[in-house]
PDB file of N, CA and C in Angstrom:
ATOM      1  N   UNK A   1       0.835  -1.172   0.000  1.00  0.00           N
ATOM      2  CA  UNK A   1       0.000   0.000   0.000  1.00  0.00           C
ATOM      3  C   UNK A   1       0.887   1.245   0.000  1.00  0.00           C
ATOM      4  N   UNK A   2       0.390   2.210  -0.685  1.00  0.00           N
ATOM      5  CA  UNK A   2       1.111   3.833  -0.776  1.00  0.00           C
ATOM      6  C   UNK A   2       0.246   4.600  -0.027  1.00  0.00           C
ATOM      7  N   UNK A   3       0.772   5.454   0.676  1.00  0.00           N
ATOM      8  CA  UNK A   3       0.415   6.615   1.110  1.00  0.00           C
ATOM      9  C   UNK A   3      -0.694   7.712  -0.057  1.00  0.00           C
ATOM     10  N   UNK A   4      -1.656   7.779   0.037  1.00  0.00           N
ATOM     11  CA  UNK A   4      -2.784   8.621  -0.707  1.00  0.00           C
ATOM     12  C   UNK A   4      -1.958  10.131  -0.870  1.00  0.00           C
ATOM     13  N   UNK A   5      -1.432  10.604   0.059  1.00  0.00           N
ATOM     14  CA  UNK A   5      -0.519  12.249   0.355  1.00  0.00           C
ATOM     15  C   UNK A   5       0.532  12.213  -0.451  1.00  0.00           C
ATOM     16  N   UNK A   6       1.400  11.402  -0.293  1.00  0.00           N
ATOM     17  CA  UNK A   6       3.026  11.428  -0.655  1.00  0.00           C
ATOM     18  C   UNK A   6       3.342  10.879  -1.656  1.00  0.00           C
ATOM     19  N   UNK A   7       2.617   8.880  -1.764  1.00  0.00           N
ATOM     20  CA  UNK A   7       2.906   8.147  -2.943  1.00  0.00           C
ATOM     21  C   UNK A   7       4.156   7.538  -1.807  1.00  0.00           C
ATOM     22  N   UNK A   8       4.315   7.512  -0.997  1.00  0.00           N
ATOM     23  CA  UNK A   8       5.441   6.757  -0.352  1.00  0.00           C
ATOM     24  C   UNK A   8       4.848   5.293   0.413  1.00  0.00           C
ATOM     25  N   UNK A   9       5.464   4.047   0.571  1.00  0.00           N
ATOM     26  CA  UNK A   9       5.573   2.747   0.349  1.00  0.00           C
ATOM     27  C   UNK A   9       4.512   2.855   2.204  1.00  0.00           C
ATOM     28  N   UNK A  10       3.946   2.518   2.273  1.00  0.00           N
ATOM     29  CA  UNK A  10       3.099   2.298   3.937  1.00  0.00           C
ATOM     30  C   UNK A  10       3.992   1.362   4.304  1.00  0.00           C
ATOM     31  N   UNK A  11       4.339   1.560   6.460  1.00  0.00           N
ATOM     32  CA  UNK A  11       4.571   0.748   6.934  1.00  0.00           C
ATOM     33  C   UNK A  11       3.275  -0.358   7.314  1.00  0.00           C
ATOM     34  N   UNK A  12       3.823  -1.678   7.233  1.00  0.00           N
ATOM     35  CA  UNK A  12       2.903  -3.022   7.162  1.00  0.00           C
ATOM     36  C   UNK A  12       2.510  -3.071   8.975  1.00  0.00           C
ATOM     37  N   UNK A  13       2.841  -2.175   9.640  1.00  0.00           N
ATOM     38  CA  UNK A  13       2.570  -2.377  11.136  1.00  0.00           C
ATOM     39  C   UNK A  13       2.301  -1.566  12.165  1.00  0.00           C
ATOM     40  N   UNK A  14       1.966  -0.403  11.125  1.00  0.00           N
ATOM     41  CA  UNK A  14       1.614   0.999  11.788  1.00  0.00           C
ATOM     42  C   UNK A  14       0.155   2.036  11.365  1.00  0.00           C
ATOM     43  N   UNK A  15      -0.174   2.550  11.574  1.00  0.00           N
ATOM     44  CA  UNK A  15      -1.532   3.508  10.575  1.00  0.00           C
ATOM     45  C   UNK A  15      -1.409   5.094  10.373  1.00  0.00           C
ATOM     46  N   UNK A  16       0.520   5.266  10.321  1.00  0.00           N
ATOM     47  CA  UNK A  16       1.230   6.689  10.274  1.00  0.00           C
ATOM     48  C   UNK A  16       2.184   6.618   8.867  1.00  0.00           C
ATOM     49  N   UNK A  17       2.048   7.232   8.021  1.00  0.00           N
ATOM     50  CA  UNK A  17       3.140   7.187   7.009  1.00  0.00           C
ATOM     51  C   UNK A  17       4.211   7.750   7.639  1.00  0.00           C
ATOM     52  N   UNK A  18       5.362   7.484   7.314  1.00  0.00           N
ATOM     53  CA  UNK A  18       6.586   7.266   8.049  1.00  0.00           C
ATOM     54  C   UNK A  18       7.355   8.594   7.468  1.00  0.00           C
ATOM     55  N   UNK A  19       6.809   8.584   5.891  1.00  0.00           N
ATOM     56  CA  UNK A  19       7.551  10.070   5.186  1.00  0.00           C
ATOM     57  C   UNK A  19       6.732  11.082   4.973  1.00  0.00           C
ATOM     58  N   UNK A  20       5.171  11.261   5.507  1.00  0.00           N
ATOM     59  CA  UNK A  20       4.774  12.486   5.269  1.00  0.00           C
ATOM     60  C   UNK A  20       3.931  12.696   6.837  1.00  0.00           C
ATOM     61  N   UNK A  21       3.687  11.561   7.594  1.00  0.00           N
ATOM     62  CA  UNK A  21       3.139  11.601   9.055  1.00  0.00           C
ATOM     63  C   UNK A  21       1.438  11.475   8.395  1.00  0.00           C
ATOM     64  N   UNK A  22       1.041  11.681   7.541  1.00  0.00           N
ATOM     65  CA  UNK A  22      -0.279  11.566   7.102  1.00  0.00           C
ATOM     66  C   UNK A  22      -0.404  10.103   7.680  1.00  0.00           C
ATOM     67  N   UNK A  23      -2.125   9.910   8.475  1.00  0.00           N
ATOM     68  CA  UNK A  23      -2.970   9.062   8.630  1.00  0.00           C
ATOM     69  C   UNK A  23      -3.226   8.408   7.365  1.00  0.00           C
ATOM     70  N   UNK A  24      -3.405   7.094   7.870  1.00  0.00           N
ATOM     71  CA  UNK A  24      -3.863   6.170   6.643  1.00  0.00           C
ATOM     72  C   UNK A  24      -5.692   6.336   6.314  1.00  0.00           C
ATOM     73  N   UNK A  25      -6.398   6.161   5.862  1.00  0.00           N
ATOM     74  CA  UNK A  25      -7.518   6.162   5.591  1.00  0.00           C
ATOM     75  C   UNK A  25      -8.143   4.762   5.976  1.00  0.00           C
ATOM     76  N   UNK A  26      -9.738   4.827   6.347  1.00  0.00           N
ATOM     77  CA  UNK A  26     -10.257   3.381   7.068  1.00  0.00           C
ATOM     78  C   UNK A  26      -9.988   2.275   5.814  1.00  0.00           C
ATOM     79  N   UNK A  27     -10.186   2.933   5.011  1.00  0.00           N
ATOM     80  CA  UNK A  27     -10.340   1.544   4.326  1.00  0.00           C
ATOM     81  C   UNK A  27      -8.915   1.085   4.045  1.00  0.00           C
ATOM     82  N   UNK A  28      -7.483   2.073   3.964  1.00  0.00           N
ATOM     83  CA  UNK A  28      -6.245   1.066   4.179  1.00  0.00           C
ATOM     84  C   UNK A  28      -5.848   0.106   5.432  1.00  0.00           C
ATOM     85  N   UNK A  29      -6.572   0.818   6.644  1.00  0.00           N
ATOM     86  CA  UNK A  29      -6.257   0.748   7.827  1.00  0.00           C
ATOM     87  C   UNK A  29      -7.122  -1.087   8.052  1.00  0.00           C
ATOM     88  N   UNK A  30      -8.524  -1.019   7.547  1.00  0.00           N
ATOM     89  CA  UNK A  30      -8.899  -2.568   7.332  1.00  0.00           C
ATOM     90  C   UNK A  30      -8.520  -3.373   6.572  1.00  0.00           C
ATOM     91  N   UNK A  31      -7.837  -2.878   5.377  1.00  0.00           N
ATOM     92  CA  UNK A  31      -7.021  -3.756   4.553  1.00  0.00           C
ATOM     93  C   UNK A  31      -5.577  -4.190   4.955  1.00  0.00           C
ATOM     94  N   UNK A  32      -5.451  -3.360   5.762  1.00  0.00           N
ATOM     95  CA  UNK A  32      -3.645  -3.705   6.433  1.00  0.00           C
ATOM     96  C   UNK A  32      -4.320  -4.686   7.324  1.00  0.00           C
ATOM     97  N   UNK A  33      -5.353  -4.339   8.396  1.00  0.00           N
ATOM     98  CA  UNK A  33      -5.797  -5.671   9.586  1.00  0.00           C
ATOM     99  C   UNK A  33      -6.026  -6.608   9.213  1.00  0.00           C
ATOM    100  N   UNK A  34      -6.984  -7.126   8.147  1.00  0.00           N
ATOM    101  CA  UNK A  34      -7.313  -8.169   7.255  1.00  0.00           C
ATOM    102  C   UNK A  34      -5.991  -9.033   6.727  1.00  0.00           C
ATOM    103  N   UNK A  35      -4.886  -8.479   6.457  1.00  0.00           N
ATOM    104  CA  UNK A  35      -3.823  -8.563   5.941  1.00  0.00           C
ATOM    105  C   UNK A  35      -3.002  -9.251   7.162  1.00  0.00           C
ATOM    106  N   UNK A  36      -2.659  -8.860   8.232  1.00  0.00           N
ATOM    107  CA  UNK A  36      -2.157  -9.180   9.455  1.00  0.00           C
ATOM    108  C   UNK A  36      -2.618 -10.541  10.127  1.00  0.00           C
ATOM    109  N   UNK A  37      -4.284 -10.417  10.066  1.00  0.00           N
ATOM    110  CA  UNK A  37      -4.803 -11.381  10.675  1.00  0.00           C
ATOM    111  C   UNK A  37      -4.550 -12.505  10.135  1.00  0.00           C
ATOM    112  N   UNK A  38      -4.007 -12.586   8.687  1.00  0.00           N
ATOM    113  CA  UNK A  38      -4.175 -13.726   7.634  1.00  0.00           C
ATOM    114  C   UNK A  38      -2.520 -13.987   7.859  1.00  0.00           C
ATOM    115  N   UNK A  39      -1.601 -13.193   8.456  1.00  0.00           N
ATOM    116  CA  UNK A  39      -0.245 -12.764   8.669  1.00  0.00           C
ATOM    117  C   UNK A  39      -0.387 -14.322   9.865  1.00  0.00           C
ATOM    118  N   UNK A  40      -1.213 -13.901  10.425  1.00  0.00           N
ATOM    119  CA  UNK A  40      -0.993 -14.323  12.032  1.00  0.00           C
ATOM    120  C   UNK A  40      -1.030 -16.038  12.217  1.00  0.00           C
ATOM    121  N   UNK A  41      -2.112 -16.270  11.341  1.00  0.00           N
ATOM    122  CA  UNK A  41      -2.904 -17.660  11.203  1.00  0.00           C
ATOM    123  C   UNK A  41      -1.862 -18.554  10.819  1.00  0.00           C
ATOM    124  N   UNK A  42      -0.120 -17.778   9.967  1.00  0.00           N
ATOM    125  CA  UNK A  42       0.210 -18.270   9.056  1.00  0.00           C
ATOM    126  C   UNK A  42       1.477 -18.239   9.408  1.00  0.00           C
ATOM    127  N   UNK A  43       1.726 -17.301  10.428  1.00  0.00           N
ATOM    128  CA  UNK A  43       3.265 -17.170  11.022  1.00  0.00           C
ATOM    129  C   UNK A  43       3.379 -18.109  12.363  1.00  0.00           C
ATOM    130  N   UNK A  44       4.690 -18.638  12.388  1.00  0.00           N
ATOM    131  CA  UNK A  44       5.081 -19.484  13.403  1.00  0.00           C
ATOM    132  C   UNK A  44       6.027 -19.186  13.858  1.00  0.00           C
ATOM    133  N   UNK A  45       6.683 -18.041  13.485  1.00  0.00           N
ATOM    134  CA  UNK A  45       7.927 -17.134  13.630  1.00  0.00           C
ATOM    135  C   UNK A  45       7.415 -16.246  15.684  1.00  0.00           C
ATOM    136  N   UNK A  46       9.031 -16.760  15.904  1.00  0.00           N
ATOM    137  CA  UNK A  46       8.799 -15.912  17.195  1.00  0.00           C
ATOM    138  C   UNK A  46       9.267 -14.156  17.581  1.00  0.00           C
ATOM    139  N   UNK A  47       8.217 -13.717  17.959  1.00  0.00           N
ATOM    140  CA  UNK A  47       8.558 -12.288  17.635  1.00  0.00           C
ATOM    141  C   UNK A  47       9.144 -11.365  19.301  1.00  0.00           C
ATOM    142  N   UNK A  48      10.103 -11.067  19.345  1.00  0.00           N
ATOM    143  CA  UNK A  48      10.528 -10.491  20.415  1.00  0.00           C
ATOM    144  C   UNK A  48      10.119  -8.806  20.684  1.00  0.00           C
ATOM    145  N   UNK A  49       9.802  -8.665  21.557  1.00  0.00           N
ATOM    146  CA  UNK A  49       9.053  -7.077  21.763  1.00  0.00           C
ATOM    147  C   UNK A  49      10.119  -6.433  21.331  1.00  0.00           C
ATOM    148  N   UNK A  50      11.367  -6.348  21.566  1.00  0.00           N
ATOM    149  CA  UNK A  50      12.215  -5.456  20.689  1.00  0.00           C
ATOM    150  C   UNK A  50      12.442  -5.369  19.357  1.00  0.00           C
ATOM    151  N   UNK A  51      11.933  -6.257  18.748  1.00  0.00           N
ATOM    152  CA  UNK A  51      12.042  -6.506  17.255  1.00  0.00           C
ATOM    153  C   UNK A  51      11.069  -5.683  16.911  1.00  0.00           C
ATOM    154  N   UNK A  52       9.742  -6.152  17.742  1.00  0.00           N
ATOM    155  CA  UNK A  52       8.669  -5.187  17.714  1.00  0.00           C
ATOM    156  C   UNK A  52       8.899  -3.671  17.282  1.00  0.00           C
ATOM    157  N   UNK A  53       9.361  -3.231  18.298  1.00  0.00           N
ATOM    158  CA  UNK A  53       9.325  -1.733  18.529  1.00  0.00           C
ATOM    159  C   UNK A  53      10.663  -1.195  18.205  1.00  0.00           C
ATOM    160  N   UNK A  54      11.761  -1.650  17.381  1.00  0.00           N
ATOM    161  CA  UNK A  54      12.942  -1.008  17.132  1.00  0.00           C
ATOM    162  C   UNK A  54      13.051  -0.850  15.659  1.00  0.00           C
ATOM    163  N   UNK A  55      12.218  -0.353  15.379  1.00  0.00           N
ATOM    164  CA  UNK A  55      11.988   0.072  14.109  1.00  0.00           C
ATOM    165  C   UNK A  55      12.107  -0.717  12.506  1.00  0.00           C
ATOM    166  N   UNK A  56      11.561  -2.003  13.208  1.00  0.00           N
ATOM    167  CA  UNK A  56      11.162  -2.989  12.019  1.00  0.00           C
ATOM    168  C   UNK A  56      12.665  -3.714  11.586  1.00  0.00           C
ATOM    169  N   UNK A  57      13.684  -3.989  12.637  1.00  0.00           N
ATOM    170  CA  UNK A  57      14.662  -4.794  12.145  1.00  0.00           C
ATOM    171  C   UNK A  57      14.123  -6.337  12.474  1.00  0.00           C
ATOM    172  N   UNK A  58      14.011  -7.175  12.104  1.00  0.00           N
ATOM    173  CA  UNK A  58      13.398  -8.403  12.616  1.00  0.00           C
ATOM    174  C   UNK A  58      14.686  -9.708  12.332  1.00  0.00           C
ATOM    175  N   UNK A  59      14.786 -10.624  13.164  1.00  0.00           N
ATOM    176  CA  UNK A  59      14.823 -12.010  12.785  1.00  0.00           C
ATOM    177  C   UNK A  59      14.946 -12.639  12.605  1.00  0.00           C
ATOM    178  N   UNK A  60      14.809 -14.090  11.806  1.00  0.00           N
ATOM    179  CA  UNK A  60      14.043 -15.353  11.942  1.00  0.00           C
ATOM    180  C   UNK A  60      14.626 -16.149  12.694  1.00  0.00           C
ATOM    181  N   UNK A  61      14.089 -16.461  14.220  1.00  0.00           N
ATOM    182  CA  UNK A  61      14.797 -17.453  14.759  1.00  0.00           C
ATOM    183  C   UNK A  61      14.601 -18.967  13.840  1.00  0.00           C
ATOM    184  N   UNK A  62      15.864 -19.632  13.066  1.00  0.00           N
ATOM    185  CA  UNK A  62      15.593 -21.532  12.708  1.00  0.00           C
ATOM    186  C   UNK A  62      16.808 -22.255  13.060  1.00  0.00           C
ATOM    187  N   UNK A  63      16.739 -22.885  12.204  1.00  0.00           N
ATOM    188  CA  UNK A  63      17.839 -24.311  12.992  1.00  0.00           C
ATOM    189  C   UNK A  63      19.154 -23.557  13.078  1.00  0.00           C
ATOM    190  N   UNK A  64      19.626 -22.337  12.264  1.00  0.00           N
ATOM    191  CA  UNK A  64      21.119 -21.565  12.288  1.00  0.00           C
ATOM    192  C   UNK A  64      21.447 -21.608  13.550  1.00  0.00           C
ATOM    193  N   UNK A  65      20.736 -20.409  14.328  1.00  0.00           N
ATOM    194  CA  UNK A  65      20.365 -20.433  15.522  1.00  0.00           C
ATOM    195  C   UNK A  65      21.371 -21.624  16.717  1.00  0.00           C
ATOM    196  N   UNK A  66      20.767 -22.676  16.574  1.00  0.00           N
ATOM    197  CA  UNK A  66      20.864 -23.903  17.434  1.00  0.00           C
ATOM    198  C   UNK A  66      22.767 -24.537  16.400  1.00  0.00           C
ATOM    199  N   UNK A  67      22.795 -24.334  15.344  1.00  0.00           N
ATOM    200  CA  UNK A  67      23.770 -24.769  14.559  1.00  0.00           C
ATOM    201  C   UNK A  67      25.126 -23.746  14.970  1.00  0.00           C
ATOM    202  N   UNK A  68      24.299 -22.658  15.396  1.00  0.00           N
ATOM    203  CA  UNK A  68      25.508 -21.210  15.491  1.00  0.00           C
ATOM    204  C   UNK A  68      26.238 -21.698  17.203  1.00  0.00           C
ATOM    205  N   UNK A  69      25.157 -22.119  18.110  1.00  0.00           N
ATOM    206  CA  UNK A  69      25.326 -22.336  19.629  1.00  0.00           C
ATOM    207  C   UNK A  69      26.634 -23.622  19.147  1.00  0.00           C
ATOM    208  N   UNK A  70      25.523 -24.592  18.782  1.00  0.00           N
ATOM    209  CA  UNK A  70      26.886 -26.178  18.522  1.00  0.00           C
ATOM    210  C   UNK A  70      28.767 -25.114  18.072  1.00  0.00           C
ATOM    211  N   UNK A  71      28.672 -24.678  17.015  1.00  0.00           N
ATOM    212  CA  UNK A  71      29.808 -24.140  16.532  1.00  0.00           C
ATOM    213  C   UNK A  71      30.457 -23.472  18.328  1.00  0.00           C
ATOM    214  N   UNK A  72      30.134 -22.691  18.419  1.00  0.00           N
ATOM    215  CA  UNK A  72      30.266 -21.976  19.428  1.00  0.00           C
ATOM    216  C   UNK A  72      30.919 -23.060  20.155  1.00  0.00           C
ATOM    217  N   UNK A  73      30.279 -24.006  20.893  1.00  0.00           N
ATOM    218  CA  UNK A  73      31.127 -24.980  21.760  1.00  0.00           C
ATOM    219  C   UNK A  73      31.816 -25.898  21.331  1.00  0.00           C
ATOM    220  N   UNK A  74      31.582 -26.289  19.994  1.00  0.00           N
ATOM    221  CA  UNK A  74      33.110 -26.747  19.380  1.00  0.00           C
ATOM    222  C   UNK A  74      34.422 -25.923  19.205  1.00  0.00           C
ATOM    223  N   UNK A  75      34.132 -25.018  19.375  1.00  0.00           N
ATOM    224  CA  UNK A  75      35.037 -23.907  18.875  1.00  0.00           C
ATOM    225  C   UNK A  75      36.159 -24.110  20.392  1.00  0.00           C
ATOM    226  N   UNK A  76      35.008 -23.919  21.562  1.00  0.00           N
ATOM    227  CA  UNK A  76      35.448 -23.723  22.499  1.00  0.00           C
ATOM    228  C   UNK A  76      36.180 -25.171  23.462  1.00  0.00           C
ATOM    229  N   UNK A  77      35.636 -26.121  22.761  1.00  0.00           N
ATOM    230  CA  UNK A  77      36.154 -27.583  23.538  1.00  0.00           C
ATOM    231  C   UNK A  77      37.397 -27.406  22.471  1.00  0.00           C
ATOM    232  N   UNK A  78      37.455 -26.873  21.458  1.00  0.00           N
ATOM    233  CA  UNK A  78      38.964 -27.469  20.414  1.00  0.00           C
ATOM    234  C   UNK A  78      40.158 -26.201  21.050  1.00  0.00           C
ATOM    235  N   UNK A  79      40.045 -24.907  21.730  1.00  0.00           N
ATOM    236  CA  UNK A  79      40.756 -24.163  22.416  1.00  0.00           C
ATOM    237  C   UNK A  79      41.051 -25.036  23.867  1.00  0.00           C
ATOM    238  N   UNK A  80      40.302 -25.162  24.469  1.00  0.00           N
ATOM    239  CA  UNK A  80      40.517 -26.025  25.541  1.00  0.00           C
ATOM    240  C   UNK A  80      41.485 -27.089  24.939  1.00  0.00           C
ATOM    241  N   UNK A  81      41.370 -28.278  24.265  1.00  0.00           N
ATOM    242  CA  UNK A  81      42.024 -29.107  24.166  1.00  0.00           C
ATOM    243  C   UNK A  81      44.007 -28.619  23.466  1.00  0.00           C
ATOM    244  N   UNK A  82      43.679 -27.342  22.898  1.00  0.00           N
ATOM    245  CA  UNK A  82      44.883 -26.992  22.601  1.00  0.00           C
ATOM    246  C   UNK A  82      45.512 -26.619  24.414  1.00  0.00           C
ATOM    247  N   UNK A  83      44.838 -25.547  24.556  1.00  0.00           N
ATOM    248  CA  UNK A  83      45.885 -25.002  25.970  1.00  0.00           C
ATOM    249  C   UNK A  83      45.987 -26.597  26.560  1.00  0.00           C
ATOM    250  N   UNK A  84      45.405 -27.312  26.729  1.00  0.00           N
ATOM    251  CA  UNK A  84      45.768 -28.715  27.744  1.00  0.00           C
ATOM    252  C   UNK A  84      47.532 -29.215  26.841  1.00  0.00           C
ATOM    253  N   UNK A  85      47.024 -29.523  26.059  1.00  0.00           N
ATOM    254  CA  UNK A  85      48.156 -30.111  24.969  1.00  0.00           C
ATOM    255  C   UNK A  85      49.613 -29.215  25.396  1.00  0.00           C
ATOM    256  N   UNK A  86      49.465 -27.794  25.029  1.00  0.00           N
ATOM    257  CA  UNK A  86      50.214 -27.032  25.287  1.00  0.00           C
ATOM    258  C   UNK A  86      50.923 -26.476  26.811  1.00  0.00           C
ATOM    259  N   UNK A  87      49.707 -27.070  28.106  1.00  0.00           N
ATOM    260  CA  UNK A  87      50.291 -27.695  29.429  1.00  0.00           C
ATOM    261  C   UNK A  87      51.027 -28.319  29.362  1.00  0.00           C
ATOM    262  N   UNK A  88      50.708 -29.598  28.875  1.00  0.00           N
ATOM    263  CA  UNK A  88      51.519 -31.079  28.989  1.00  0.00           C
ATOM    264  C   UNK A  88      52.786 -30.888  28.481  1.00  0.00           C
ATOM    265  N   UNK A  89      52.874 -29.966  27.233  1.00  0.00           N
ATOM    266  CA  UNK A  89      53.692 -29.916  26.251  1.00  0.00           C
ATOM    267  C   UNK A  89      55.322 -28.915  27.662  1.00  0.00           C
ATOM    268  N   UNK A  90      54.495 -28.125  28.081  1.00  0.00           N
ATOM    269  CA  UNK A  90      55.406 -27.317  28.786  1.00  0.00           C
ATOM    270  C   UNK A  90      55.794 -28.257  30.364  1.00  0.00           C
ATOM    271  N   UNK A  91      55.001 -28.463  30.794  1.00  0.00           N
ATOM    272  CA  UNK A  91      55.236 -29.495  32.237  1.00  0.00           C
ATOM    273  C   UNK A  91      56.252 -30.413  31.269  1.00  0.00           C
ATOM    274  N   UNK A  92      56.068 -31.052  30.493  1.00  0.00           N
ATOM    275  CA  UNK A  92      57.290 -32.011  30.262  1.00  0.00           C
ATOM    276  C   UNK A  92      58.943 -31.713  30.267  1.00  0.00           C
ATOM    277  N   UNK A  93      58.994 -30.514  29.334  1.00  0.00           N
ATOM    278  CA  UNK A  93      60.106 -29.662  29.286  1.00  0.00           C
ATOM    279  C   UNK A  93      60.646 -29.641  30.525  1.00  0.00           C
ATOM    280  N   UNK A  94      60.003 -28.717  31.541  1.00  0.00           N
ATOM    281  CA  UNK A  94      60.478 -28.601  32.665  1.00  0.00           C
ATOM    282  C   UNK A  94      61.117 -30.027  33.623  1.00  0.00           C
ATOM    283  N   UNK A  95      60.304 -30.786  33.353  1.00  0.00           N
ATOM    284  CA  UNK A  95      60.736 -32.391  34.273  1.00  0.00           C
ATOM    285  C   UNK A  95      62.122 -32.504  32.954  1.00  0.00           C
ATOM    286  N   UNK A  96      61.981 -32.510  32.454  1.00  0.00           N
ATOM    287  CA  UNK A  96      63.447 -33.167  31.387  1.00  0.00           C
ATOM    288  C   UNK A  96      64.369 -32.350  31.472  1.00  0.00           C
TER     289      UNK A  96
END
């Protein structure tokens, strides 16, 4: 939907044009709700109140997510296993 005033792109989650402050009109304002509700039925996406309200950056929590955590602690068991290595490696020196 465009703004009737400006011709500028409507936000999908608000009833304020963003570049001229002009009100949307009822009948965009039920076509955006209609639009949402059919949004809602259909999204399974989890939405965090800050995503909400920080000016439409959003998202998608999926499997990355859970794939990014795994990396993360491989990352961190293969540092661990170096400094150990690199213990042993130095305690030996010293005894010899």
């Amino acid at each position: 939907m465009y703004c009737k005033k400006c011709g500028a792109a409507l936000p999908s989650d608000g009833f304020i044009c963003h570049n001229c402050g002009a009100l949307m009109s009822k009948e965009q304002i039920d076509k955006q709700n209609n639009y949402l509700r059919e949004q809602k039925k259909n999204d399974k996406r989890v939405v965090l109140l800050s995503e909400k309200y920080n000016g439409g950056v959003r998202r998608d929590y999926t499997q990355n997510d859970k794939k990014e955590g795994e990396n993360r602690f491989l990352g961190i068991l293969f540092i661990g296993g170096v400094i150990i290595v690199l213990i042993i490696i130095a305690v030996i020196r010293v005894m010899v």
